[in-house]
Each structure stands twice: as C-alpha cells, then as structure tokens.
Protein backbone atom coordinates (compact mmCIF):
# COMPACT_ATOMS: atom_id res chain seq x y z
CA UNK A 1 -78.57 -26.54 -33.84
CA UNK A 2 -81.44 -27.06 -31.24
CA UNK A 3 -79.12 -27.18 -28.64
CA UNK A 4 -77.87 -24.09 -29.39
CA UNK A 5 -80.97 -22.14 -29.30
CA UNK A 6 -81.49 -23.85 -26.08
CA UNK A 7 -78.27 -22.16 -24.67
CA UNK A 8 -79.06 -18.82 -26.48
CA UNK A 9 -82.13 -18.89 -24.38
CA UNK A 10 -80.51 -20.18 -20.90
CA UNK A 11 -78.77 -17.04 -21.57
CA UNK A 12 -80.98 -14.21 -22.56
CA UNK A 13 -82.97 -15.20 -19.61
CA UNK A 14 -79.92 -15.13 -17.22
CA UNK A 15 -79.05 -11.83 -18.30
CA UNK A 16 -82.85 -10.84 -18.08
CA UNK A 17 -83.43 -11.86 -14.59
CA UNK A 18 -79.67 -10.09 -13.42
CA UNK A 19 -80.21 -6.87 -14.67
CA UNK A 20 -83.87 -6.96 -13.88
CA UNK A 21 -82.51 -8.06 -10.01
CA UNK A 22 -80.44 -4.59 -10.54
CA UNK A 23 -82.99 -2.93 -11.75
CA UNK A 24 -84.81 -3.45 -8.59
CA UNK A 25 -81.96 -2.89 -6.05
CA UNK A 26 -81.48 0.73 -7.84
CA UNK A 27 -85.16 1.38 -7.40
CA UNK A 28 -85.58 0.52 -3.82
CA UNK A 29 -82.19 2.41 -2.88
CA UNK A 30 -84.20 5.62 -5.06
CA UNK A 31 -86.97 4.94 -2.75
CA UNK A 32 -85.25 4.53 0.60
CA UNK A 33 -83.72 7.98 0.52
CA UNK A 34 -84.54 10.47 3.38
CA UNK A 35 -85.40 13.86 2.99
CA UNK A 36 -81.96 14.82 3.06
CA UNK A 37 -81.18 12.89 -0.30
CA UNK A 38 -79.06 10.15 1.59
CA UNK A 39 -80.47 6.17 1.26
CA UNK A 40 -81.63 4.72 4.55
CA UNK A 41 -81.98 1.31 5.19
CA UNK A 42 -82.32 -0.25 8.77
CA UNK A 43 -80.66 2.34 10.13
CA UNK A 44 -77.95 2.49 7.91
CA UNK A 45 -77.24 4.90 5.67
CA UNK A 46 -75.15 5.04 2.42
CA UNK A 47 -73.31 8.11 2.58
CA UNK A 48 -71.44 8.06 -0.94
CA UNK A 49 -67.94 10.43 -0.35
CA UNK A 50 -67.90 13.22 -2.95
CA UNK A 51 -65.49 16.90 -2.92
CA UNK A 52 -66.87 18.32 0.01
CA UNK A 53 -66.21 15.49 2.24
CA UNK A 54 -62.45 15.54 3.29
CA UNK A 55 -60.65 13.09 5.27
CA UNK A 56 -57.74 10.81 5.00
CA UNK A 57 -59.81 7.67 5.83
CA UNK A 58 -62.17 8.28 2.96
CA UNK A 59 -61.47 9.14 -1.26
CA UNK A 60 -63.78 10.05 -3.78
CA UNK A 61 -66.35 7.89 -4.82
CA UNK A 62 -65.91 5.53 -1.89
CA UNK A 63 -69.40 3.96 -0.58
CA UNK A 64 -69.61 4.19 3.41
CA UNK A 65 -72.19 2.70 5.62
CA UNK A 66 -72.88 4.72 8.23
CA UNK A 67 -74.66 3.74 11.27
CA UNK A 68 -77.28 5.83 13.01
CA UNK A 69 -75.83 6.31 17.03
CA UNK A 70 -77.84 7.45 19.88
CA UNK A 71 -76.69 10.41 21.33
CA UNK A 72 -75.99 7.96 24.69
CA UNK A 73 -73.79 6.12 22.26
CA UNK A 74 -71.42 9.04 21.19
CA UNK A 75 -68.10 9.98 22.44
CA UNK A 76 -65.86 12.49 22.91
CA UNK A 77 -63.05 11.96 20.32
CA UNK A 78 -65.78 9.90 17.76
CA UNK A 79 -65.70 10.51 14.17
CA UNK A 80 -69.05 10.76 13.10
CA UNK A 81 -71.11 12.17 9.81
CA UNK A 82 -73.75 14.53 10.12
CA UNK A 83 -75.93 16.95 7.87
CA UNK A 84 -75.22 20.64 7.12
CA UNK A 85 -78.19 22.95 6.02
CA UNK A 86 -76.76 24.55 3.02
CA UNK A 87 -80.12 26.56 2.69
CA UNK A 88 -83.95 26.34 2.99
CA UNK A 89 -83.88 22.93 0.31
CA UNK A 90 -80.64 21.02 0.38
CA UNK A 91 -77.70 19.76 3.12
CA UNK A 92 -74.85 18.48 2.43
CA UNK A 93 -73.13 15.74 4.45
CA UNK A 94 -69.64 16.46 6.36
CA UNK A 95 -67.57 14.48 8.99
CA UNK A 96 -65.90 15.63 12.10
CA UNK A 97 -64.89 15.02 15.22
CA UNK A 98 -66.61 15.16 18.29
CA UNK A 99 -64.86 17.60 20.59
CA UNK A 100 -67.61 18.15 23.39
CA UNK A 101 -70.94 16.84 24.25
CA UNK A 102 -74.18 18.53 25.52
CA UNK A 103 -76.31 15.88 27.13
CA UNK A 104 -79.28 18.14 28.65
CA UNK A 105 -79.61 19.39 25.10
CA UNK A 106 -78.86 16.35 23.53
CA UNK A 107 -76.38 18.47 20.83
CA UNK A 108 -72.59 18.29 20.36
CA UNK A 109 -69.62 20.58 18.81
CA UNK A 110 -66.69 19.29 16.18
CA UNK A 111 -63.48 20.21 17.14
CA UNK A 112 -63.43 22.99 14.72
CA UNK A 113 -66.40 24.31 16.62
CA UNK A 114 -69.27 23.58 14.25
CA UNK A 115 -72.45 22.78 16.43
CA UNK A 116 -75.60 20.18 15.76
CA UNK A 117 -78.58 18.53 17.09
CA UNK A 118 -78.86 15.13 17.40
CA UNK A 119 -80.99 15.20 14.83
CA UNK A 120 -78.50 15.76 12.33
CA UNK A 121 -76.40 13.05 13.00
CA UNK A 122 -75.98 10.79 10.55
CA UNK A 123 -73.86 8.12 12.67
CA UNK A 124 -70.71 6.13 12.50
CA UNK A 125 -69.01 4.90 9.79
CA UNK A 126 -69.31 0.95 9.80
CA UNK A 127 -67.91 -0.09 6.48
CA UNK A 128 -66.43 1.21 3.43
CA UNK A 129 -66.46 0.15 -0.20
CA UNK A 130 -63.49 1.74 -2.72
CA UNK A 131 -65.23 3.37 -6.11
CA UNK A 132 -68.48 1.88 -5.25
CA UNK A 133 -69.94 5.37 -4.81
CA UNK A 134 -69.30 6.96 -7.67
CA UNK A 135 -70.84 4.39 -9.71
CA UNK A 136 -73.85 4.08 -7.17
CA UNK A 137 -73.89 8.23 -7.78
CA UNK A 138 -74.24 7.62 -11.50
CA UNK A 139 -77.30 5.69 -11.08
CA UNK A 140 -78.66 7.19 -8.15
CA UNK A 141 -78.62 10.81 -10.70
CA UNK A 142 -81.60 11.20 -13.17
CA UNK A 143 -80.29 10.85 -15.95
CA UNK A 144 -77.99 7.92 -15.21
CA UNK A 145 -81.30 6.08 -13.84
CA UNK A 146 -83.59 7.03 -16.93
CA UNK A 147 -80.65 5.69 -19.30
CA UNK A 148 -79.29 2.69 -16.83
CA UNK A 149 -82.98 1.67 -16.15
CA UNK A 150 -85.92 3.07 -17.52
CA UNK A 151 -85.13 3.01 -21.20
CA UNK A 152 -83.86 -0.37 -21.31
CA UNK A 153 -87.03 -1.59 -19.35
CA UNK A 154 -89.00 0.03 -22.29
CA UNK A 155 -86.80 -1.04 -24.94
CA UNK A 156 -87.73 -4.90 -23.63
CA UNK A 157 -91.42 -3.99 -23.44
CA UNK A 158 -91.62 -2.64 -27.06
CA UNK A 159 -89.27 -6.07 -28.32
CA UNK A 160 -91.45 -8.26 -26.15
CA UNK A 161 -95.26 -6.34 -27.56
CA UNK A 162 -93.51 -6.78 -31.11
CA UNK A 163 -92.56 -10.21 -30.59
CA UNK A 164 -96.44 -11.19 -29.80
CA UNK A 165 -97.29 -9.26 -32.61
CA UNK A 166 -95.33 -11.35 -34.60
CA UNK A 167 -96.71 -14.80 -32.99
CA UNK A 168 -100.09 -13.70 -33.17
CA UNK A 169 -99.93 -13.09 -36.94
CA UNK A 170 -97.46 -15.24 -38.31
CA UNK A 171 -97.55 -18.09 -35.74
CA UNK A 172 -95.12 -20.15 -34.02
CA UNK A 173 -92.65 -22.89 -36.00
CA UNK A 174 -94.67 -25.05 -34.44
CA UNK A 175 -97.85 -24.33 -36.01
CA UNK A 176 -96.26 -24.38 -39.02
CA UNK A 177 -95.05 -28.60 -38.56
C-alpha cells in the first residue's frame, strides 16, 4: 500500500513539473511576440499559416520558422514572408515571391507587384511543422491561454493553500503515530 502512494506521488509530481515546463514555454512565446503579433526568438520567427496565407508548400495550421534575411541576403526568385499593414493597428503576414530588388532603397516588389521595405520582411522559411500551428494558435489566443494556463495554475494554488490548511489543523499521519 505504501508503495503505491509512493508511485501516486512519482506521478503527480511528473505531471506537475511537465505541464508547469509548458506552462512556461507558452508564456515566454506570449512574451517574445513583436509588435506585429508574430513570436520572435533569435531571429526566428514563428509564423503560424492561417486563411490568408496561400501557397502550395504550406496548409492550415502548419508552424513555420522563418528566418530574418538581410536585404544583401535576398534574391531574385526567393520566397520570402513579410508583413502587410491592414490598417493603423494590425498586419497580417503574406508570402511571395521576389520579382525585383531595389538596393539603393533597400525595398523589393513580389511578382504580383506588391512593394515593401526591408523592414517588413519577415525572412525565409527554414522549417515547417504539420498542425503544430493551429494548436500553438489555440494557446497563443486569450481565452485558450486563460483556460490552458491560468486557471489550472490557480486551481493548484487554491488545492495546495487548502491542503496546508488541512496540515496545519488536523496534522500530518505522522503526528498522529
């Protein structure tokens, strides 16, 4: 029987220290996000593909790392992901392809004849991950990270206040040996 308890314990603290491990990650992607709502990390950003995004190479709710190029670095021909100014307070994120370059003022034109600044160029894509995105999304939203994260973290803080309630005025089994 004690050996059992033992394992229930092994356990509860395993599970503890994983989610609290994800609990963490999901914060400091929240935190890492630019002011364009995308997650930066060492120059990498996490560029999660939703509707607006179309290409063959990516589906919905794929997870791509994209890295952040110099404008030195870019190509004629490159496929690369950059930010749109929808208006005054958002941008949304679309990928083309580089059809001509303007060194002297560092800015380039998509094929399709859509123009930007260096400065809104996201980068390459490096790598991609298949459905991570969506559930990264889910998290990422307000809601999904008040009921993923937050309210479990206070659910353990009100179990863990009642449990010392509990020891303080009833004791431990063994005080009571």
């Amino acid at each position: 029987m004690k050996a059992l308890k033992v394992v229930k314990k092994v356990l509860l603290i395993f599970i503890g220290v994983v989610y609290f491990v994800f609990a963490l990650a999901m914060t400091i992607l929240l935190l890492n996000q630019n002011d364009y709502g995308i997650t930066e990390i060492d120059g990498n950003s996490f560029v999660i593909i939703n509707d607006q995004i179309s290409s063959d190479k990516y589906e919905k709710g794929d997870l791509v790392i994209v890295k952040k190029q110099r404008f030195d670095e870019l190509k004629v021909g490159d496929e690369i992901f950059t930010y749109r100014d929808v208006n005054q307070t958002s941008y949304q994120v679309t990928l083309g392809v580089i059809g001509e370059l303007y060194p002297d003022d560092e800015q380039l034109a998509f094929e399709n004849g859509d123009g930007f600044s260096i400065d809104f160029v996201l980068g390459k894509a490096v790598d991609t991950y298949s459905g991570i995105g969506s559930f990264l999304s889910l998290i990422q939203s307000r809601w999904g990270f008040l009921f993923v994260v937050l309210v479990p973290c206070f659910l353990i803080f009100i179990y863990e206040i009642y449990a010392l309630i509990v020891e303080v005025k009833y004791g431990t089994e063994k005080d009571e040996e």
